[in-house]
Protein backbone atom coordinates (compact mmCIF):
# COMPACT_ATOMS: atom_id res chain seq x y z
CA UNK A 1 8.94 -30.78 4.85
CA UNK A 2 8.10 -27.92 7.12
CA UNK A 3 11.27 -26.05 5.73
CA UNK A 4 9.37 -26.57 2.43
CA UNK A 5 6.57 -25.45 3.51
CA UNK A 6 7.15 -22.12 5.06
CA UNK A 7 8.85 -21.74 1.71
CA UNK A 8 5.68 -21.55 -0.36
CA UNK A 9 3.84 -19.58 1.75
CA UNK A 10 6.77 -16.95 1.47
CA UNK A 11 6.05 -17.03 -1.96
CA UNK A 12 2.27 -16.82 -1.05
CA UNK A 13 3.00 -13.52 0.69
CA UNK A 14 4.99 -11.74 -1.61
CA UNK A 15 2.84 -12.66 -4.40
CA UNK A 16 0.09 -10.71 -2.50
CA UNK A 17 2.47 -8.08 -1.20
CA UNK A 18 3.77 -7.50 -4.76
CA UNK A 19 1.99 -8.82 -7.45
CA UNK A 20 3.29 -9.84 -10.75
CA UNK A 21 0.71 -7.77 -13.47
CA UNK A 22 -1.34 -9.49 -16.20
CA UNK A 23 0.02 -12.70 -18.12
CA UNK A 24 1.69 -13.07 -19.99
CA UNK A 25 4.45 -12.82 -17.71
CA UNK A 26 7.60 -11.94 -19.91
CA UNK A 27 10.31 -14.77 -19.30
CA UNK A 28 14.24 -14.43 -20.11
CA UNK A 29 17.32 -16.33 -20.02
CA UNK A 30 20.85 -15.66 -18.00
CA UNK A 31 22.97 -18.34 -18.77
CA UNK A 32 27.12 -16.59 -18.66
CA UNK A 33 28.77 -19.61 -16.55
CA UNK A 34 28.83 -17.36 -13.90
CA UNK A 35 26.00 -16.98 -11.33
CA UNK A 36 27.75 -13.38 -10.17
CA UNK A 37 27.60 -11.95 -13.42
CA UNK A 38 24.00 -13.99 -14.01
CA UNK A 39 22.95 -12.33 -11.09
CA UNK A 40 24.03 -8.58 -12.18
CA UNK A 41 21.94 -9.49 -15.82
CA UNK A 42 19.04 -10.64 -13.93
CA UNK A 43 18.43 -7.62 -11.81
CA UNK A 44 19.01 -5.43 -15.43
CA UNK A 45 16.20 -7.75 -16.71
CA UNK A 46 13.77 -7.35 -14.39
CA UNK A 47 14.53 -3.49 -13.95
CA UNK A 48 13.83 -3.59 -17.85
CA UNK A 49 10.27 -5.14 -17.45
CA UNK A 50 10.98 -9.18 -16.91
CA UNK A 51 8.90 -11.08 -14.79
CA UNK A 52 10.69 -14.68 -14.95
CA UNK A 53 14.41 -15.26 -14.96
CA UNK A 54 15.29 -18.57 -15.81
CA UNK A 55 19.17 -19.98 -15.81
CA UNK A 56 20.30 -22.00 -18.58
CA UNK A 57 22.31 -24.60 -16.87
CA UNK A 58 25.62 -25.90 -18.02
CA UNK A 59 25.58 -28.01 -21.03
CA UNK A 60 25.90 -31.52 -20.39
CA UNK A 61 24.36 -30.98 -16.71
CA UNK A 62 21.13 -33.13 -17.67
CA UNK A 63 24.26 -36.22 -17.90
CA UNK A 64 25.52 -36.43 -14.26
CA UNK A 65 24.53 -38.13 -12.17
CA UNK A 66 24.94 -35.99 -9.03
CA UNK A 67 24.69 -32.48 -8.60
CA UNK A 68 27.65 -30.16 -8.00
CA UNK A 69 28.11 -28.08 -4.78
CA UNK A 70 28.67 -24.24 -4.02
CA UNK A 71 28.68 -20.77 -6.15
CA UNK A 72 29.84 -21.72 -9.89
CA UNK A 73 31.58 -19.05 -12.03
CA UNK A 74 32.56 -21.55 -15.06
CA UNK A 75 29.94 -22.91 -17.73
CA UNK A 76 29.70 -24.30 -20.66
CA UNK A 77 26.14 -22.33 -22.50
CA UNK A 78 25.13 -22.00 -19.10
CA UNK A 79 25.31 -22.34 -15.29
CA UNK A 80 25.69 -25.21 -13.18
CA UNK A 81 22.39 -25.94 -10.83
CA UNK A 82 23.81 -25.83 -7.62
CA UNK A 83 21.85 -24.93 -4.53
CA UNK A 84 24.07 -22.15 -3.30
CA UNK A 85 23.83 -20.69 -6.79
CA UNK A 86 19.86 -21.01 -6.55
CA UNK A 87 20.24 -19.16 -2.85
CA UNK A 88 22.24 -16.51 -4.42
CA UNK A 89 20.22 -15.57 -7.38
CA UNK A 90 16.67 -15.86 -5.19
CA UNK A 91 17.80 -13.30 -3.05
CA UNK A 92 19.12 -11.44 -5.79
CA UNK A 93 15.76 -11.12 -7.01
CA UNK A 94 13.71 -10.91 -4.06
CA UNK A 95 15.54 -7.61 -3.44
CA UNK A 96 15.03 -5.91 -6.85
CA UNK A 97 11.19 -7.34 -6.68
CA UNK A 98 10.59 -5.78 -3.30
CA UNK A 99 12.31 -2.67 -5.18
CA UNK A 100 10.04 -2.75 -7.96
CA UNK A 101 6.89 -3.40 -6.54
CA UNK A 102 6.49 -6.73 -8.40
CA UNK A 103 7.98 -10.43 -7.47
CA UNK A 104 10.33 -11.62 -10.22
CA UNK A 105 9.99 -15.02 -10.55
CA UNK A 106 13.15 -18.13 -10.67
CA UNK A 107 13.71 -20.50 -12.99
CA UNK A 108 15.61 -23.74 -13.67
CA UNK A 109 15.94 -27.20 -14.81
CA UNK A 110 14.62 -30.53 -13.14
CA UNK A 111 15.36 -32.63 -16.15
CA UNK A 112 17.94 -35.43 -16.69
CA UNK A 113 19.81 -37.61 -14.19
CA UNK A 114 18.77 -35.75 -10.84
CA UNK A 115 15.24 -34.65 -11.42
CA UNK A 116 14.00 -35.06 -8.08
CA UNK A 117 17.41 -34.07 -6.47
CA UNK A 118 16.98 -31.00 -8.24
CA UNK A 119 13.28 -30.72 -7.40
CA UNK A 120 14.41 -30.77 -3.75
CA UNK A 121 16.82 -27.85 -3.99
CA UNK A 122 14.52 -25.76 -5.64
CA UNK A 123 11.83 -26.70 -3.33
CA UNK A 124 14.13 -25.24 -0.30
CA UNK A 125 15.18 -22.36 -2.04
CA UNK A 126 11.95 -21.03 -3.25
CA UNK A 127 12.68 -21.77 -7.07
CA UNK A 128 8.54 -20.54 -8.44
CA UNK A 129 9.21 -23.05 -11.92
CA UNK A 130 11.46 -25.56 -12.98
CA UNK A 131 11.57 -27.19 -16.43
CA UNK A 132 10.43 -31.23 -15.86
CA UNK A 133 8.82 -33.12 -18.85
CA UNK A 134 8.23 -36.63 -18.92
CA UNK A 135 9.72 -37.67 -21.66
CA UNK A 136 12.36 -34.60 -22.87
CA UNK A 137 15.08 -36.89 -21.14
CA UNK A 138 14.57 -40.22 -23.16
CA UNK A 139 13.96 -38.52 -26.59
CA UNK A 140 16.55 -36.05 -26.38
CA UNK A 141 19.07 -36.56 -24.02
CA UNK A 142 19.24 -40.61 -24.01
CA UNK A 143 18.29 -40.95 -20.54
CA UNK A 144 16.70 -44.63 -19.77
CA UNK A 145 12.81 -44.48 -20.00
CA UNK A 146 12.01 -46.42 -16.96
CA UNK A 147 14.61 -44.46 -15.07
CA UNK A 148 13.08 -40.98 -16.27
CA UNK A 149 9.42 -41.85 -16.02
CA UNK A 150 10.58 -42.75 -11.74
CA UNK A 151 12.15 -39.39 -11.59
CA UNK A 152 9.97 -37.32 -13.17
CA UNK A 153 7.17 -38.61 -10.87
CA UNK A 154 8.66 -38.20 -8.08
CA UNK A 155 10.17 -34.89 -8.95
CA UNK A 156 6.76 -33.96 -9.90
CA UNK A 157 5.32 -34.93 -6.01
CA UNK A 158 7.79 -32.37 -4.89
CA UNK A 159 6.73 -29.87 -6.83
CA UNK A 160 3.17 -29.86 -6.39
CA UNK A 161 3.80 -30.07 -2.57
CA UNK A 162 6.39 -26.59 -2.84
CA UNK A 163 4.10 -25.21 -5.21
CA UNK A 164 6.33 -24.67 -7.78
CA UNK A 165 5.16 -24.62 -11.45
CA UNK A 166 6.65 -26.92 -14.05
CA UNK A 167 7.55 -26.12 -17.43
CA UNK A 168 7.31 -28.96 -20.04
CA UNK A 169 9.48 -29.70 -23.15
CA UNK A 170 7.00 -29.39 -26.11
CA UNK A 171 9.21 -27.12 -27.96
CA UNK A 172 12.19 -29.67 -28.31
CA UNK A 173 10.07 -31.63 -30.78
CA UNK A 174 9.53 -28.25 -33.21
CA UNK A 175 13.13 -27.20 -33.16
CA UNK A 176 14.26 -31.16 -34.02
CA UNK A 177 11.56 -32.06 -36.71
CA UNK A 178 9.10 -29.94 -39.08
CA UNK A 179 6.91 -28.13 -36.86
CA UNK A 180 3.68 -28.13 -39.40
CA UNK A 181 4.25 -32.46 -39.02
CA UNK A 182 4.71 -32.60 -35.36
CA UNK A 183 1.94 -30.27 -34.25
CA UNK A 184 -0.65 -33.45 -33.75
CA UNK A 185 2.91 -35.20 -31.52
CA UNK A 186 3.15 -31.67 -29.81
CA UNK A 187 0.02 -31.56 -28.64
CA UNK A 188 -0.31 -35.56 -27.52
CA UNK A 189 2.83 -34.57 -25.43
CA UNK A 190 0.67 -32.22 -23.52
CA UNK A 191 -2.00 -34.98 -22.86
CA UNK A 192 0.99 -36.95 -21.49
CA UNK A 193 2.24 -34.60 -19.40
CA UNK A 194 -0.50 -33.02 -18.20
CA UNK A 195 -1.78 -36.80 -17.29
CA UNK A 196 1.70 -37.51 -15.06
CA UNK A 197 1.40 -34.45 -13.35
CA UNK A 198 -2.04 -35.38 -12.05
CA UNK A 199 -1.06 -38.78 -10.98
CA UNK A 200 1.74 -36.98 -9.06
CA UNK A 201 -0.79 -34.73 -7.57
CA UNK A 202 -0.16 -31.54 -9.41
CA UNK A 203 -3.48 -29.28 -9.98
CA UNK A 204 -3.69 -27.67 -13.11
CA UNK A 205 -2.71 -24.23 -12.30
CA UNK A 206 1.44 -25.76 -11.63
CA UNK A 207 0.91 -27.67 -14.91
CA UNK A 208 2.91 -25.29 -17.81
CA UNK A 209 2.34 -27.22 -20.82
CA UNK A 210 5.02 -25.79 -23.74
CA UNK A 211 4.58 -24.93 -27.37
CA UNK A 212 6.61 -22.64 -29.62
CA UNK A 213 6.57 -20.49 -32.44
CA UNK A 214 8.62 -22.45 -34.50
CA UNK A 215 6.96 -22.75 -37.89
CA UNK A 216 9.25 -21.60 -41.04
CA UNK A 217 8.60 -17.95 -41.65
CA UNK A 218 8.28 -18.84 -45.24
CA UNK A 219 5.15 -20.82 -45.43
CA UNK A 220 1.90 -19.26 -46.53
CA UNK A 221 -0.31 -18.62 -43.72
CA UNK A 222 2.48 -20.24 -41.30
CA UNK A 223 0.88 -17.26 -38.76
CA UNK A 224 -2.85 -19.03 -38.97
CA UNK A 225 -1.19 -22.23 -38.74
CA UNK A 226 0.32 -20.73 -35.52
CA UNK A 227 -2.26 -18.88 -33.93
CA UNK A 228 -4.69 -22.27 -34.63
CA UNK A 229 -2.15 -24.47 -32.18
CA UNK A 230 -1.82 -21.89 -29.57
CA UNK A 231 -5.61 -21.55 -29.23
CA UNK A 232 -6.06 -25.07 -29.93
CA UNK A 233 -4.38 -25.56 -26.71
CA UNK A 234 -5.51 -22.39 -24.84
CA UNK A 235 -8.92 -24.20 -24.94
CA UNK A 236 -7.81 -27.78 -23.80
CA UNK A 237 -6.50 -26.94 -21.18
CA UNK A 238 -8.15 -23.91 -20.05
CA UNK A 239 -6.49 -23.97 -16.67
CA UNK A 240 -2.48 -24.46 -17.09
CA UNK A 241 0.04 -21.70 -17.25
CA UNK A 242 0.62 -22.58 -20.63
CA UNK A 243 4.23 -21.76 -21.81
CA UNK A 244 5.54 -20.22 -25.48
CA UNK A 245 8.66 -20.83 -26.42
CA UNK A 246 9.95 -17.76 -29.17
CA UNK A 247 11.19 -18.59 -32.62
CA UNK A 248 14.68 -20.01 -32.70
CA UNK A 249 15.20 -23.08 -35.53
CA UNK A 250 14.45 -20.32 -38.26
CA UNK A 251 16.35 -17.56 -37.15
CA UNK A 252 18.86 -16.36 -39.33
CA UNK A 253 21.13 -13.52 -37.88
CA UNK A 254 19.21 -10.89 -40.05
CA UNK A 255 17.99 -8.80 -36.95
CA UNK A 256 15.67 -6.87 -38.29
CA UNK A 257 13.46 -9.95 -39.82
CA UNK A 258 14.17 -11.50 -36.65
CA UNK A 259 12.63 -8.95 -34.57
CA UNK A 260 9.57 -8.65 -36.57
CA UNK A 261 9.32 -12.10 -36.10
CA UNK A 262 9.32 -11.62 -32.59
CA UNK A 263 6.86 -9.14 -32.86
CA UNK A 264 4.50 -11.88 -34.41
CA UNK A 265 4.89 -14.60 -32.03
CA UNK A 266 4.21 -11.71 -29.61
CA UNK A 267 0.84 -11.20 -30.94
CA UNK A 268 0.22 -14.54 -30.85
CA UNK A 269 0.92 -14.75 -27.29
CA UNK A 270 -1.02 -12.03 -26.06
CA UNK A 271 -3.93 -13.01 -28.18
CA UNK A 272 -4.50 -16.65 -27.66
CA UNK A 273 -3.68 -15.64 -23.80
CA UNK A 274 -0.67 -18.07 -23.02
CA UNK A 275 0.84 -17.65 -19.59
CA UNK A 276 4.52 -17.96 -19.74
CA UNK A 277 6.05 -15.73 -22.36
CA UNK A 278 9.98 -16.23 -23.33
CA UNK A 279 10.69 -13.31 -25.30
CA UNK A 280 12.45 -13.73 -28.31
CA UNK A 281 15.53 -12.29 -28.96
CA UNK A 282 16.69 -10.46 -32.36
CA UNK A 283 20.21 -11.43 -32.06
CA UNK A 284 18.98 -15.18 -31.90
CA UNK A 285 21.73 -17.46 -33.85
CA UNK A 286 24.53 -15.33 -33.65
CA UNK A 287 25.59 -14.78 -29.93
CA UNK A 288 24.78 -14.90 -26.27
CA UNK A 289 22.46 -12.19 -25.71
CA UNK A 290 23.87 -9.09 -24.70
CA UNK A 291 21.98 -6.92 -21.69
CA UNK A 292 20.68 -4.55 -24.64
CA UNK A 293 18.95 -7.56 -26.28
CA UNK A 294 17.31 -8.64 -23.39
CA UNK A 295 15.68 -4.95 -23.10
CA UNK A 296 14.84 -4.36 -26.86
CA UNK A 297 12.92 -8.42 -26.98
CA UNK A 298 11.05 -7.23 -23.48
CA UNK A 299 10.42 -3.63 -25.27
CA UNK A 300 8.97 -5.45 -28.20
CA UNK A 301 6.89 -7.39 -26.07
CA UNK A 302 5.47 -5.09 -23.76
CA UNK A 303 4.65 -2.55 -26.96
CA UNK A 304 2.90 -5.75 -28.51
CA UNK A 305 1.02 -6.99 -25.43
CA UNK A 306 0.01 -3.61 -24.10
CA UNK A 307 -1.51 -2.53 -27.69
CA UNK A 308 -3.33 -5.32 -28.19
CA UNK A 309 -4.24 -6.38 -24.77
CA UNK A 310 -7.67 -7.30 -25.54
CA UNK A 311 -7.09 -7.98 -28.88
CA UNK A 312 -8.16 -11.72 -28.58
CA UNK A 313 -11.15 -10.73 -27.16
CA UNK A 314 -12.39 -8.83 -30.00
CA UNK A 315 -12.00 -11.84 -32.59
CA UNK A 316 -13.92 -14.85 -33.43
CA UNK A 317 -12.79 -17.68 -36.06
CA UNK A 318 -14.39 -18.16 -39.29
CA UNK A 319 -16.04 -21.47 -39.08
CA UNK A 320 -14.62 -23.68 -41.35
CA UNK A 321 -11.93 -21.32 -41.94
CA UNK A 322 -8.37 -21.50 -42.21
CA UNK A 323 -7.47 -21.39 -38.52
CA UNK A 324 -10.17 -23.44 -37.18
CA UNK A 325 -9.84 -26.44 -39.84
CA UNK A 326 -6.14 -26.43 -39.20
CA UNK A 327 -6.83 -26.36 -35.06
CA UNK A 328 -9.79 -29.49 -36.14
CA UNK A 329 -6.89 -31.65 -37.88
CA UNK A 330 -4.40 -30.96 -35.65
CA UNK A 331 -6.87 -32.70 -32.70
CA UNK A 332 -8.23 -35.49 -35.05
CA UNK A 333 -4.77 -36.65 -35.74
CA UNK A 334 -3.34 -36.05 -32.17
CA UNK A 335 -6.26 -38.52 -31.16
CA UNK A 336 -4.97 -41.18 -33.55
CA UNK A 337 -1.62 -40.72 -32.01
CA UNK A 338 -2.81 -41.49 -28.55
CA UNK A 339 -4.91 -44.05 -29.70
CA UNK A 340 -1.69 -45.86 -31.04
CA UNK A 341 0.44 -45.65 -28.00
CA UNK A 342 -2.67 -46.69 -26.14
CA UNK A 343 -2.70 -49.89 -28.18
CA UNK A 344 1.08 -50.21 -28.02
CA UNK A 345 1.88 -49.01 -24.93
CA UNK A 346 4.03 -45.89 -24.36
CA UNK A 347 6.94 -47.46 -23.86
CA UNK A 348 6.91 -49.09 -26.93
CA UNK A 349 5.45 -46.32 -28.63
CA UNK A 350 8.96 -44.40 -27.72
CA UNK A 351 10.76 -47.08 -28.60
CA UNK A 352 9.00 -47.65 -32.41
CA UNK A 353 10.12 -43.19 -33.07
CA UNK A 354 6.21 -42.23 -32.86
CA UNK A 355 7.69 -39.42 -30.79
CA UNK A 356 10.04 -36.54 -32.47
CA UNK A 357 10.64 -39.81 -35.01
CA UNK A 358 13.48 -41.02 -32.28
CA UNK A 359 13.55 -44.14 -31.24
CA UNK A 360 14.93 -45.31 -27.85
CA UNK A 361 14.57 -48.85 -25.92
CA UNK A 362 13.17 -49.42 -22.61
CA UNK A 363 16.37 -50.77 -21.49
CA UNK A 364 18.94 -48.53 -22.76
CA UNK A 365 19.68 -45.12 -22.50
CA UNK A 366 21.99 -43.44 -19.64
CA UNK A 367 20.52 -43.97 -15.96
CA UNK A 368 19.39 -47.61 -16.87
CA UNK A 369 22.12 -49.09 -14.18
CA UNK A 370 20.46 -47.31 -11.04
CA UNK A 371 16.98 -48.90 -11.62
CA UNK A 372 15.80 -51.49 -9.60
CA UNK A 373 12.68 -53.08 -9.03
CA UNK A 374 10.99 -52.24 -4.99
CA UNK A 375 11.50 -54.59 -2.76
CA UNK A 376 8.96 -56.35 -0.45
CA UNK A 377 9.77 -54.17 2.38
CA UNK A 378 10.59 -51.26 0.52
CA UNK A 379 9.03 -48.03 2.63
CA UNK A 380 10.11 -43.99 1.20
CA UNK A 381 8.14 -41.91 4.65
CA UNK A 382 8.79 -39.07 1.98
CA UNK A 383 6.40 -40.36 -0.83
CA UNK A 384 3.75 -40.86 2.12
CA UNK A 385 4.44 -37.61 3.48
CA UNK A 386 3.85 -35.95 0.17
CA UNK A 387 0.50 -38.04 -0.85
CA UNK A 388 -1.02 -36.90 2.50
């Protein structure tokens, strides 16, 4: 715990000593299988304007039920989360942020079968986010409810005592499902998680509730519809780090649409002031991204952001209008929502599809044999430690 400790208020210090610039902080992806050659495309990231790196993990990672050990240098999509490989790439970083006069943030993954196991390495490594939703495991990845809403608590504890940020999984239910539909689901998912995270003791600035720009390019006024959710949540939750994902499900391999589409969600972004920005990338849906689409997405964004900077500020919605009946709807029927799954319960509500229309059962799903109830005597000195 005091390991932990000293940690964060490393992070404290350099955050002071170099300081990131203005959100929103511009977010990209290394994910190559191996965390030598991630490392060598992270520094070339940040040199090229990044603030966050995050590292895709391996696919099928979320599955196992223990985490692997040492440097990787094979993947599948990604790298495995190992703590040596989340030593590695933290230095990595440090050293280019103390060369750039700015601290470059880490990212990974807390989700799955070892949330709080991961939660722990990141917390000794000085990981600054990790992806953790409450309920991205069950809908998406099968994982037993009762076993994921345990983990993701406890996870959670951890992370607001390291003070690392979490990232939740909002976007998974826009790149699955129609994205006009599952707005009102989108936002109830933010309610949820935000609601966890307090009862795990996380204040509002570690809670980085997700969206994403996911609506289909084709639909008239798709941008209002867009801009309406991201403010919409912008003024919920006026505090959080809020996170925008970039536009993936309707990207085509046309790079030239795709970039403008970028250059949209962008906008949107910088106007509607979210927090955590993962730049989109033009060569979406037709490869890994090469080090020269990493720099033209974070060009793109930092021409966007820095020309209309204040932009937002400047604007006020028609009442009535387009973008502010859409935002009014979205709310009313994200209310009925809750107001379902408080009559149901949640578990039941997950297990009836009122989430991303999948339906799981409170006692299936992978994880469901390492669940047991507490015994009488049961005593964990960490959970007391970390409600002190």
């Amino acid at each position: 715990m005091a390991h932990i400790a000293a940690r964060r208020d490393e992070r404290r210090a350099a955050l002071e000593r170099t300081p990131q610039g203005e959100p929103p902080l511009l977010y990209v992806i290394v994910a190559s299988g191996n965390i030598y050659e991630d490392r060598t495309a992270a520094v070339a990231a940040a040199e090229a304007g990044a603030q966050i790196i995050a590292v895709i993990r391996s696919t099928g990672q979320s599955l196992l039920d223990f985490v692997p050990f040492g440097p990787t240098t094979e993947g599948f999509g990604g790298t495995y989360a190992t703590q040596a490989n989340f030593a590695i790439m933290r230095e990595a970083l440090d050293t280019i942020g103390e060369k750039l006069g700015r601290y470059i943030m880490l990212t990974n993954y807390a989700s799955g079968l070892c949330m709080p196991e991961i939660a722990s390495m990141a917390a000794l490594e000085r990981l600054d986010m990790l992806l953790n939703d409450s309920m991205y495991g069950i809908l998406f990845r099968d994982i037993n409810m009762k076993r994921t809403f345990v983990d993701q608590h406890f996870s959670r504890m951890l992370n607001a005592y390291s003070g690392i940020i979490i990232n939740t999984g909002e976007d998974n239910y826009l790149t699955t499902a129609d994205a006009v539909e599952q707005a009102p689901a989108v936002l109830a998912s933010q309610f949820i998680n935000e609601e966890f995270a307090h009862r795990a003791g996380m204040p509002d600035k570690q809670i980085g509730l997700g969206d994403a720009y996911e609506i289909d390019p084709a639909l008239q006024d798709g941008f209002l519809f867009q801009v309406a959710q991201a403010q919409l949540a912008r003024q919920i939750f006026p505090d959080a780090p809020l996170k925008y994902m970039p536009p993936t499900k309707h990207m085509t391999g046309d790079i030239f649409k795709g970039h403008l589409i970028d250059a949209m969600f962008n906008l949107t972004s910088v106007m509607t002031k979210q927090t955590i920005h993962l730049c989109g990338m033009l060569t979406e849906a037709i490869h890994t991204p090469f080090l020269g689409d990493r720099a033209l997405a974070i060009e793109n964004a930092r021409y966007v952001m820095n020309t209309a900077r204040h932009f937002g500020d400047e604007i006020s919605f028609k009442p009535d209008g387009r973008i502010e009946t859409r935002a009014r709807d979205v709310l009313r029927d994200c209310r009925a929502l809750l107001e379902k799954v408080e009559t149901r319960g949640l578990m039941d509500s997950i297990a009836a599809g009122v989430f991303a229309d999948v339906k799981r059962p409170p006692d299936g799903g992978r994880g469901f044999d390492g669940v047991f109830a507490r015994a009488e005597g049961y005593y964990n000195p960490f959970e007391e430690a970390l409600r002190a």
